[in-house]
PDB file of N, CA and C in Angstrom:
ATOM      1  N   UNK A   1     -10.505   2.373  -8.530  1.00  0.00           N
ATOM      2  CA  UNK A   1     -10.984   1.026  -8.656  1.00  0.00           C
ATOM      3  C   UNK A   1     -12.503   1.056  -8.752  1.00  0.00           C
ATOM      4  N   UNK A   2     -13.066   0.041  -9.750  1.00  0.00           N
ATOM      5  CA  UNK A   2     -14.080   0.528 -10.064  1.00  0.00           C
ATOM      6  C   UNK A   2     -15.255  -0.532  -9.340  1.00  0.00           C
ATOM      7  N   UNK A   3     -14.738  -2.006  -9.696  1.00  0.00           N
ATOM      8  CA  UNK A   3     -15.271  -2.804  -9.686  1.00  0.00           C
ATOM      9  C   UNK A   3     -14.894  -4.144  -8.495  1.00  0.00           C
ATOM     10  N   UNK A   4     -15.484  -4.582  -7.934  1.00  0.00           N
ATOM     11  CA  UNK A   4     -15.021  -5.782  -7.156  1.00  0.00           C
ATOM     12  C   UNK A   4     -13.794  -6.941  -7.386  1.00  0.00           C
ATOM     13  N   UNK A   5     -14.028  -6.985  -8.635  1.00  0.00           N
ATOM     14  CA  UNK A   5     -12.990  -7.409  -9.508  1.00  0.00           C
ATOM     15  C   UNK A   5     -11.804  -7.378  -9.425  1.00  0.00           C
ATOM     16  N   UNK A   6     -11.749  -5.964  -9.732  1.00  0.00           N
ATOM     17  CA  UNK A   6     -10.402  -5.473  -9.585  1.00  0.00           C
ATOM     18  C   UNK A   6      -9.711  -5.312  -8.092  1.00  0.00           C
ATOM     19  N   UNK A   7     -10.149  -5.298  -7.517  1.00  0.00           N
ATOM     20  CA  UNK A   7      -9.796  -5.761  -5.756  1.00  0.00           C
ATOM     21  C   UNK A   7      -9.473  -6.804  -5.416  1.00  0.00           C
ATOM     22  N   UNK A   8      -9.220  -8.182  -6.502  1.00  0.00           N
ATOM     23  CA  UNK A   8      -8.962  -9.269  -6.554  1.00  0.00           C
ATOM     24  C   UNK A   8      -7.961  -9.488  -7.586  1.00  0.00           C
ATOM     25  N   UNK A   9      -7.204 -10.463  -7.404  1.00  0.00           N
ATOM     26  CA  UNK A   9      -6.090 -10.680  -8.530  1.00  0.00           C
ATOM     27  C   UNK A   9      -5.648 -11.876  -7.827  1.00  0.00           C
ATOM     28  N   UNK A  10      -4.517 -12.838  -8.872  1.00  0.00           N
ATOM     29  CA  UNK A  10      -3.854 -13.939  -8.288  1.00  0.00           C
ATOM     30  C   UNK A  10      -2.326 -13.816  -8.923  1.00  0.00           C
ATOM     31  N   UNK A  11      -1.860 -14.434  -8.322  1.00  0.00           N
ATOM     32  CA  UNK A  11      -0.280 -14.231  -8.906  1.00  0.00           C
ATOM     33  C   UNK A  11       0.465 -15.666  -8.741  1.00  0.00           C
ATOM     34  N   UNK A  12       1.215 -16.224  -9.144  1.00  0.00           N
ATOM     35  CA  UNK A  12       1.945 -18.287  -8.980  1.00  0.00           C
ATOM     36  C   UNK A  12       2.596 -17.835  -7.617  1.00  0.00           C
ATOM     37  N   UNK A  13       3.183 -17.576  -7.046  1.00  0.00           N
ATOM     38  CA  UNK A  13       3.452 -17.730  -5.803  1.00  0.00           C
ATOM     39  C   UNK A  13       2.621 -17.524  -4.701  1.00  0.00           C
ATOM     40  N   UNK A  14       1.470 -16.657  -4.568  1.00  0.00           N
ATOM     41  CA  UNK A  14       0.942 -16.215  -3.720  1.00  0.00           C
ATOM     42  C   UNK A  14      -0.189 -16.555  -3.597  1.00  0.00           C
ATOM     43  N   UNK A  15      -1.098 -17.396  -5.008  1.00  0.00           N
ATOM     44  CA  UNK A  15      -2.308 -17.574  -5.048  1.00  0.00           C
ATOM     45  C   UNK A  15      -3.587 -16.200  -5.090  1.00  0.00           C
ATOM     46  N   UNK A  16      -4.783 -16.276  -4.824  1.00  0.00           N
ATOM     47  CA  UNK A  16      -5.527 -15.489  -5.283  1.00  0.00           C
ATOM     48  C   UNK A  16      -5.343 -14.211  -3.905  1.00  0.00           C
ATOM     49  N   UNK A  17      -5.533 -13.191  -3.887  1.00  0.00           N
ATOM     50  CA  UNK A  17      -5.015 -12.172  -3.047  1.00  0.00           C
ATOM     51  C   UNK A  17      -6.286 -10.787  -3.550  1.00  0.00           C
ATOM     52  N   UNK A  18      -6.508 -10.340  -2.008  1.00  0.00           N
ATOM     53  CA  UNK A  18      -7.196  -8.818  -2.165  1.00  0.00           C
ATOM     54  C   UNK A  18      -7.114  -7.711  -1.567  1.00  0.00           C
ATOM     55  N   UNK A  19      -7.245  -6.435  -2.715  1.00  0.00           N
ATOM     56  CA  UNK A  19      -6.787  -5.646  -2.015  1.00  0.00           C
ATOM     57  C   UNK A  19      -7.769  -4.874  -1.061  1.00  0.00           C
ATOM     58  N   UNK A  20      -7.378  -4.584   0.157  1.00  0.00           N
ATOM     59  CA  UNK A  20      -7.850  -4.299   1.224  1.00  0.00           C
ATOM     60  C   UNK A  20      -7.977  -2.439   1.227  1.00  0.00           C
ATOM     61  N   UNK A  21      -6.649  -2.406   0.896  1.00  0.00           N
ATOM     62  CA  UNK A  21      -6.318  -0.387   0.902  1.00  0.00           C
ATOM     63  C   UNK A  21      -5.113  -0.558   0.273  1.00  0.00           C
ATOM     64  N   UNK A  22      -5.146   0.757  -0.607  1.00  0.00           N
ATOM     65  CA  UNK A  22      -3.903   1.062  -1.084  1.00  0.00           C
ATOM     66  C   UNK A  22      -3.733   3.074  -1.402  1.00  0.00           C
ATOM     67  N   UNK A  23      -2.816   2.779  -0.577  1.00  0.00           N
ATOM     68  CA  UNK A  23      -2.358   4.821  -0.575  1.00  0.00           C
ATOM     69  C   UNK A  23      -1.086   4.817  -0.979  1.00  0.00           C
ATOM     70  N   UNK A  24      -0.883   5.746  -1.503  1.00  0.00           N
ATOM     71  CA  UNK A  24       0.351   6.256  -2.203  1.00  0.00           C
ATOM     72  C   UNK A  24       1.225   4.828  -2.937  1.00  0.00           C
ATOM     73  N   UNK A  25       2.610   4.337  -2.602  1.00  0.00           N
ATOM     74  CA  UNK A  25       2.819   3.078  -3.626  1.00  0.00           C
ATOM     75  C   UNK A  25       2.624   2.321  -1.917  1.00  0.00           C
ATOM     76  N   UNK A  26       1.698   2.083  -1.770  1.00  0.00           N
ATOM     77  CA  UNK A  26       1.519   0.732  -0.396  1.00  0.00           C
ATOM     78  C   UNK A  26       0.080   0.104  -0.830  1.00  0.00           C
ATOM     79  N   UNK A  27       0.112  -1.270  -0.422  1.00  0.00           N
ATOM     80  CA  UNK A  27      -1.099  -1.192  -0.438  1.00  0.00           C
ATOM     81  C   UNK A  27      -0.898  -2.783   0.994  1.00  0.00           C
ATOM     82  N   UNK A  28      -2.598  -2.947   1.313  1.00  0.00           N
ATOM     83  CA  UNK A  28      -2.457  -4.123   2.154  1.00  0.00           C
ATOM     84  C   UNK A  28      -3.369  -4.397   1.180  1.00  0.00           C
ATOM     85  N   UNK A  29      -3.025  -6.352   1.527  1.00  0.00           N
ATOM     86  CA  UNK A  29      -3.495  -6.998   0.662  1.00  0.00           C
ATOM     87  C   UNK A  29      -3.560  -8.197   1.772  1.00  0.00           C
ATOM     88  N   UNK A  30      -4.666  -9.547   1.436  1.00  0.00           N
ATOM     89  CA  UNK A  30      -5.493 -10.415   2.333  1.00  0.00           C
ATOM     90  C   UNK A  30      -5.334 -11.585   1.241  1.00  0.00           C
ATOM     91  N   UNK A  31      -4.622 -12.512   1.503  1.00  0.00           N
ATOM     92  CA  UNK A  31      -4.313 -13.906   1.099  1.00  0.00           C
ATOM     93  C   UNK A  31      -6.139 -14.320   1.367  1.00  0.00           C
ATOM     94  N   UNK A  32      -6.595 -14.879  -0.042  1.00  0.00           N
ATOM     95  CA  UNK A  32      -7.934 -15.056  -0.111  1.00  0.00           C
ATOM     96  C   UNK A  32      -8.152 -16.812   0.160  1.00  0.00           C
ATOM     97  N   UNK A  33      -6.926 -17.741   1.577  1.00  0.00           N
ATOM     98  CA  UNK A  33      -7.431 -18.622   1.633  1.00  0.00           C
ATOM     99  C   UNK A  33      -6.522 -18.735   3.101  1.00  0.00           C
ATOM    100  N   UNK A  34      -7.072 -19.845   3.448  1.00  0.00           N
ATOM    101  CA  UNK A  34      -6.365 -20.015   5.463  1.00  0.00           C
ATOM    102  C   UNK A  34      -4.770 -20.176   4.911  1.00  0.00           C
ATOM    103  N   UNK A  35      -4.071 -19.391   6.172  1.00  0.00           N
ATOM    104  CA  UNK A  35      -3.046 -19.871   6.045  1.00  0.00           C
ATOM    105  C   UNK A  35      -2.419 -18.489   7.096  1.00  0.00           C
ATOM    106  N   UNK A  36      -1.428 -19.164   8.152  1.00  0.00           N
ATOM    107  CA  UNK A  36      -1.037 -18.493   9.082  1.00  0.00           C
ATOM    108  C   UNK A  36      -0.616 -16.744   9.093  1.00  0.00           C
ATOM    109  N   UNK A  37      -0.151 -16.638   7.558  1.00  0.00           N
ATOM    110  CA  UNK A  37       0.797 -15.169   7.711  1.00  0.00           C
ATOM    111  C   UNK A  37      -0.859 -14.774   6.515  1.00  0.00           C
ATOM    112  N   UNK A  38      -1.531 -13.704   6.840  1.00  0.00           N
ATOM    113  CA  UNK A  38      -3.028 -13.949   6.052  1.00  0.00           C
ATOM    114  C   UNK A  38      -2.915 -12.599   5.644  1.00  0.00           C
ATOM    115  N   UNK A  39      -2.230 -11.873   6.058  1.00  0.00           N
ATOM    116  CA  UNK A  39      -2.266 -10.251   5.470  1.00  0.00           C
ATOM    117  C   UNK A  39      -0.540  -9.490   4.897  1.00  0.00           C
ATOM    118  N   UNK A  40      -0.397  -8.758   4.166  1.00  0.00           N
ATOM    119  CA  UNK A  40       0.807  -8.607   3.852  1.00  0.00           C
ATOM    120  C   UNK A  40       0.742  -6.446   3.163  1.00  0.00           C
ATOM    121  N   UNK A  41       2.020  -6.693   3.691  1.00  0.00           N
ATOM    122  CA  UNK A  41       1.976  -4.858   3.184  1.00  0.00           C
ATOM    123  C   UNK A  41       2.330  -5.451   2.195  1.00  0.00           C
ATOM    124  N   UNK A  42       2.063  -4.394   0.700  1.00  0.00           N
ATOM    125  CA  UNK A  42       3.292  -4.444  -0.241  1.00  0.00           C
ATOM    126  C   UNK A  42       3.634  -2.988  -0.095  1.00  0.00           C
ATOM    127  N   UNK A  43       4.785  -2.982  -0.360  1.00  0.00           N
ATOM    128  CA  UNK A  43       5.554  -1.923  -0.019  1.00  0.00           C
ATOM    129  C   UNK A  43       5.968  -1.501  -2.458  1.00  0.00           C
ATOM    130  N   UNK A  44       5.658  -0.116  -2.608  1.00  0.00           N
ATOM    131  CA  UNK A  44       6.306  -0.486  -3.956  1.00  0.00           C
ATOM    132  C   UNK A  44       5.520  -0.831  -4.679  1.00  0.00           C
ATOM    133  N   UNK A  45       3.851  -0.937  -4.299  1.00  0.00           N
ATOM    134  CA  UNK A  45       2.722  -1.561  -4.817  1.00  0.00           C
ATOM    135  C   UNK A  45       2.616  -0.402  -6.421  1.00  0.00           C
ATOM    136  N   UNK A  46       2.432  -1.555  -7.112  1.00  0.00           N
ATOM    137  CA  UNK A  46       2.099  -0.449  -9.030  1.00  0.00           C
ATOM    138  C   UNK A  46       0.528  -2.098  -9.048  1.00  0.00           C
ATOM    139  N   UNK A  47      -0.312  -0.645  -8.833  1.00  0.00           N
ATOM    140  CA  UNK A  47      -1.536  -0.926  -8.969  1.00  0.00           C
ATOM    141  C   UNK A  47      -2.097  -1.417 -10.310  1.00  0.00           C
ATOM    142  N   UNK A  48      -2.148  -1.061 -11.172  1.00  0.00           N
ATOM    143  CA  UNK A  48      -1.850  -1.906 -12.790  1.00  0.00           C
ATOM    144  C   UNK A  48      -1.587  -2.704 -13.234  1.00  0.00           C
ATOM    145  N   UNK A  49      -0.089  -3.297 -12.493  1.00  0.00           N
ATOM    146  CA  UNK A  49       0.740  -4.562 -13.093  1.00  0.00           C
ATOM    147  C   UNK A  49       0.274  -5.689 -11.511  1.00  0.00           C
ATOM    148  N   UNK A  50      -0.374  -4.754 -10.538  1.00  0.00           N
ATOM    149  CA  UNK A  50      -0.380  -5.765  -9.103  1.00  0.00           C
ATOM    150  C   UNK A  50       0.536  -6.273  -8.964  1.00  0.00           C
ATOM    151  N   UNK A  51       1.727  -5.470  -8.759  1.00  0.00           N
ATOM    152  CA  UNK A  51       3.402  -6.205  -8.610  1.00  0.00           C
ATOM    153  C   UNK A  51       3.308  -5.493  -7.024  1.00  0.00           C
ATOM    154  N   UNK A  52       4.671  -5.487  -6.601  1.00  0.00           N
ATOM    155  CA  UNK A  52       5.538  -4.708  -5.665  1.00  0.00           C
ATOM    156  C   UNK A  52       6.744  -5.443  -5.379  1.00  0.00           C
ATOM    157  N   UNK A  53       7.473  -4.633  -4.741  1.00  0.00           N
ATOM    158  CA  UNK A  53       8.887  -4.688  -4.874  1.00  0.00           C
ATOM    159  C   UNK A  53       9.173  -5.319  -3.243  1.00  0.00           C
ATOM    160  N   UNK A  54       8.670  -5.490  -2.563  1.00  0.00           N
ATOM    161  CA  UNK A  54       8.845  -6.249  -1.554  1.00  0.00           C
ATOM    162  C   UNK A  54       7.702  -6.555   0.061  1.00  0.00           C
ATOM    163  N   UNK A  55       7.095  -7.347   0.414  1.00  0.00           N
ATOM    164  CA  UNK A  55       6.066  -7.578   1.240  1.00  0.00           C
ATOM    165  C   UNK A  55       6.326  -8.036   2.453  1.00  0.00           C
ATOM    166  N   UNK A  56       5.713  -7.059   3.802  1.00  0.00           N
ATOM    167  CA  UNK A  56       5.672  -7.737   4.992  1.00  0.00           C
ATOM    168  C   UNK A  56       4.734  -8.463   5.389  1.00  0.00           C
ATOM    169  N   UNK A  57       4.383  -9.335   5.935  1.00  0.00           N
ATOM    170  CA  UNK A  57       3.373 -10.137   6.461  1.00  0.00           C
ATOM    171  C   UNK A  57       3.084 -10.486   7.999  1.00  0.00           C
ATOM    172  N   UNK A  58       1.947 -10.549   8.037  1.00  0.00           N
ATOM    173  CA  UNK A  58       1.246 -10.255   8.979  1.00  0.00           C
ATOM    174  C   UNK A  58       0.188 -11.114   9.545  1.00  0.00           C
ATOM    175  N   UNK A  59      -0.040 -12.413  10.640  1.00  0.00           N
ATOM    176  CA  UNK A  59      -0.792 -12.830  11.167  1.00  0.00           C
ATOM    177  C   UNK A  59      -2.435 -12.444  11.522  1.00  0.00           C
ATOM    178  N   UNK A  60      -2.213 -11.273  12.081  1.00  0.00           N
ATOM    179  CA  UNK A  60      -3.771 -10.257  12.067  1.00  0.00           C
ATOM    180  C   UNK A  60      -3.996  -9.166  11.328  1.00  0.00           C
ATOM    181  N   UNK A  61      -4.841  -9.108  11.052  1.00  0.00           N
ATOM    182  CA  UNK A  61      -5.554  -7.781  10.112  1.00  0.00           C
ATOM    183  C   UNK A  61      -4.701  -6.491  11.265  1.00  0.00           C
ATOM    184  N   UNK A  62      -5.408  -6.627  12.537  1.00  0.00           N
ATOM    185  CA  UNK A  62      -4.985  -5.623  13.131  1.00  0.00           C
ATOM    186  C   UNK A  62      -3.331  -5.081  12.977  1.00  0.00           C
ATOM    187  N   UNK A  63      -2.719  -6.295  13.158  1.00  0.00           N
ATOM    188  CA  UNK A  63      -1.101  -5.477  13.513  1.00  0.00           C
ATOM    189  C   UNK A  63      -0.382  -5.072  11.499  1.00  0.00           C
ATOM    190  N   UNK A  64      -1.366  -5.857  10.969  1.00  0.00           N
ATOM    191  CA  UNK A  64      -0.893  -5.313   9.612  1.00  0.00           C
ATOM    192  C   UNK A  64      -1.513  -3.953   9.566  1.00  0.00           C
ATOM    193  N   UNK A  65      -2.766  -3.514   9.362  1.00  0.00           N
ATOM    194  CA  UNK A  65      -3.247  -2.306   9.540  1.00  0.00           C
ATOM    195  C   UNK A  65      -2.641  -1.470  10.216  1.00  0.00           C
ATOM    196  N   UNK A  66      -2.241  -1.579  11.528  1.00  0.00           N
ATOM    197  CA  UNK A  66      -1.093  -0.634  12.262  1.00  0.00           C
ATOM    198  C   UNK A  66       0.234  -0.786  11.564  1.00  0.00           C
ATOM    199  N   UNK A  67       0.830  -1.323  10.847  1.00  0.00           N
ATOM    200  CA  UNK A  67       1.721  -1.099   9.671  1.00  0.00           C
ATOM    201  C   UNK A  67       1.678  -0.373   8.410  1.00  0.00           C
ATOM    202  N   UNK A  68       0.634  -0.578   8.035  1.00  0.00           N
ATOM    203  CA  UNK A  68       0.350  -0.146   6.816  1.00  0.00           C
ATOM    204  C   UNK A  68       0.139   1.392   7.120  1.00  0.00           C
ATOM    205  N   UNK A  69      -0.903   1.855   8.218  1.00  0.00           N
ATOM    206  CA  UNK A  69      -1.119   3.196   9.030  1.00  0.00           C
ATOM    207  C   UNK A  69      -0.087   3.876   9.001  1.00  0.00           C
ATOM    208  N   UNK A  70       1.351   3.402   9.565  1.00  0.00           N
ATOM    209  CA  UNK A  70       2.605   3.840  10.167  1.00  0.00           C
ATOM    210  C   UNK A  70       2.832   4.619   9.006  1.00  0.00           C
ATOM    211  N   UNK A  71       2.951   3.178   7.855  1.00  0.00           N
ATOM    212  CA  UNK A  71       3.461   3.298   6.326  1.00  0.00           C
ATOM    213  C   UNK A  71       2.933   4.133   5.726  1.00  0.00           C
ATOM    214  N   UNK A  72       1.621   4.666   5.803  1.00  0.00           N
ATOM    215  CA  UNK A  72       0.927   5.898   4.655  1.00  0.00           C
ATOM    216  C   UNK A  72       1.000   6.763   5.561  1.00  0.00           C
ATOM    217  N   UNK A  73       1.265   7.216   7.042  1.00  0.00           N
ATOM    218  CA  UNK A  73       1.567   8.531   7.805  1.00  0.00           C
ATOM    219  C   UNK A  73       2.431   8.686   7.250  1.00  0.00           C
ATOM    220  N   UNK A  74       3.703   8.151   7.458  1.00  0.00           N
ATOM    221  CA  UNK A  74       5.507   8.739   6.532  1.00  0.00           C
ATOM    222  C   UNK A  74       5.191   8.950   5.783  1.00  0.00           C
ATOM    223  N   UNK A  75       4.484   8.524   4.491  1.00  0.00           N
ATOM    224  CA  UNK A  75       4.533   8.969   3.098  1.00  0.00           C
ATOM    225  C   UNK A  75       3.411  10.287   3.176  1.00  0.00           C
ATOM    226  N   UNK A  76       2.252  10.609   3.805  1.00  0.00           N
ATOM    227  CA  UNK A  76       1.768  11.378   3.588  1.00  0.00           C
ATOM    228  C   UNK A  76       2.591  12.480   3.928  1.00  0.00           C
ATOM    229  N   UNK A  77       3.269  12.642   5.242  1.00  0.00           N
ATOM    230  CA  UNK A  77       3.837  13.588   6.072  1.00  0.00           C
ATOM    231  C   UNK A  77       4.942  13.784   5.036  1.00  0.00           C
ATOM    232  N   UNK A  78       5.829  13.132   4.531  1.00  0.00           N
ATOM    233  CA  UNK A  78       6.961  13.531   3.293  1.00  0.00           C
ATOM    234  C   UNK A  78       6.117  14.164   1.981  1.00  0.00           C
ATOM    235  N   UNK A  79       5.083  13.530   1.467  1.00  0.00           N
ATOM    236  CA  UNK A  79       4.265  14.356   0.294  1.00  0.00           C
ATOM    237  C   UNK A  79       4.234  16.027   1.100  1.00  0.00           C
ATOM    238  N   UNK A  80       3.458  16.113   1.866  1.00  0.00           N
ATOM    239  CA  UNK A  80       3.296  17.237   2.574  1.00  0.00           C
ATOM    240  C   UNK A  80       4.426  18.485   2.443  1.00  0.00           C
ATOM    241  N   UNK A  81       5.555  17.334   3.393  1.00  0.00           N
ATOM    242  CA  UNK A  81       6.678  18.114   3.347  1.00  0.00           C
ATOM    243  C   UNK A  81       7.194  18.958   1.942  1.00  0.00           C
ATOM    244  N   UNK A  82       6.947  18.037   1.084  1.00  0.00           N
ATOM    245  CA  UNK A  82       7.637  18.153  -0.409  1.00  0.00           C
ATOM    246  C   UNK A  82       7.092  19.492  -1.326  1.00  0.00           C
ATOM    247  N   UNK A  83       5.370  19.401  -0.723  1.00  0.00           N
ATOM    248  CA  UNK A  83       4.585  20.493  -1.456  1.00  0.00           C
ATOM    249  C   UNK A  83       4.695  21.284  -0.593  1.00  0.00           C
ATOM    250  N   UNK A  84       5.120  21.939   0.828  1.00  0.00           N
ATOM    251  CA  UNK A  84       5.704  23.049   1.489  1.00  0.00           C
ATOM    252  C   UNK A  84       6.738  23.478   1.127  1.00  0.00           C
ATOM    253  N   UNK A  85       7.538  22.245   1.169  1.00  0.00           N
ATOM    254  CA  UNK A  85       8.897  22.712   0.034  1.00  0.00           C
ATOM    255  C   UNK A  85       8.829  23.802  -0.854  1.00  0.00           C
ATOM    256  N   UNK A  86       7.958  22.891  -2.141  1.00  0.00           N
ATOM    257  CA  UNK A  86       8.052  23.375  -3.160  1.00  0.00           C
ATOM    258  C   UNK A  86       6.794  24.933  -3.775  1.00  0.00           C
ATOM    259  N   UNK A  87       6.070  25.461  -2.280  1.00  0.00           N
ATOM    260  CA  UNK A  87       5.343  26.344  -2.188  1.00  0.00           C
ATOM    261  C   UNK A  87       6.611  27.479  -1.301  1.00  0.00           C
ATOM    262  N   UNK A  88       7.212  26.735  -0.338  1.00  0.00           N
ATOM    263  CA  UNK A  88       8.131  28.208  -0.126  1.00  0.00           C
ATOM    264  C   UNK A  88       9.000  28.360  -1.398  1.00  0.00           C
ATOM    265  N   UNK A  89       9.690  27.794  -1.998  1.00  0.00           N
ATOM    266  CA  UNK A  89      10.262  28.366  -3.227  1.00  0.00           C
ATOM    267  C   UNK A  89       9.652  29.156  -4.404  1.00  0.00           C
ATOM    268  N   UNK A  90       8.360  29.126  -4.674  1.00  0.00           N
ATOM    269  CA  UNK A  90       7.662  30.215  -5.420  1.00  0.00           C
ATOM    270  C   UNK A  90       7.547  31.196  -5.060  1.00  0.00           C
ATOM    271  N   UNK A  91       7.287  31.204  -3.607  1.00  0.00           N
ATOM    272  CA  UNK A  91       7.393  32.357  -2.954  1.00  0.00           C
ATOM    273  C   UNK A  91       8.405  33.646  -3.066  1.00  0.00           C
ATOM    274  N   UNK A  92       9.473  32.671  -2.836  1.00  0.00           N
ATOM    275  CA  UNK A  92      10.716  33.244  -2.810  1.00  0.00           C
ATOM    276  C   UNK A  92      11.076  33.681  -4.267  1.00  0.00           C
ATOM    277  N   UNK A  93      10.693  33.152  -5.252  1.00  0.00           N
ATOM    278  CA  UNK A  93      11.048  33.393  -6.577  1.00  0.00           C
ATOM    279  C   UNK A  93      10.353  34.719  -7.050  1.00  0.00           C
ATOM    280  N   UNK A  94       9.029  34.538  -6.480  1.00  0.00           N
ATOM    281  CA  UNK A  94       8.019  36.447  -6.504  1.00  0.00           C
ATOM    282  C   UNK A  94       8.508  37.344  -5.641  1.00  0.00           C
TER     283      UNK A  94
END
């Protein structure tokens, strides 16, 4: 992401929205006006089209951030897993 810009987007249901962080397909994102549920994971996030496939929401920055945290530990720790995986099998193949 290059530009400020692009950290911003709007969509008809959700109104104007920004993105906060996004790792692997997650990202958190900040409803850019008052309103009780103000932060939301997307889960499934395609950074390009600013879609995702389904969103939790979240009252405070904080307890969304400790979601989103949870959410990119599993996925990092499975990437991880996947390229140990796929480094003992070369191994084994030499």
């Amino acid at each position: 992401m290059d530009s400020k810009e692009e950290l911003c987007f709007e969509t008809r249901s959700l109104g104007k929205l920004k993105i906060l962080a996004f790792i692997g397909n997650n990202a958190l994102l900040e409803k850019m006006y008052e309103t009780p549920e103000k932060y939301i994971i997307a889960s499934g996030f395609n950074i390009t089209e600013k879609s995702w496939n389904f969103g939790s929401y979240y009252t405070t920055l904080k307890d969304a951030f400790n979601s989103f945290s949870d959410k990119t530990k599993t996925q990092i720790n499975t990437m991880e897993q996947i390229i140990k995986n796929e480094n003992d099998l070369e191994m084994e193949e030499i």
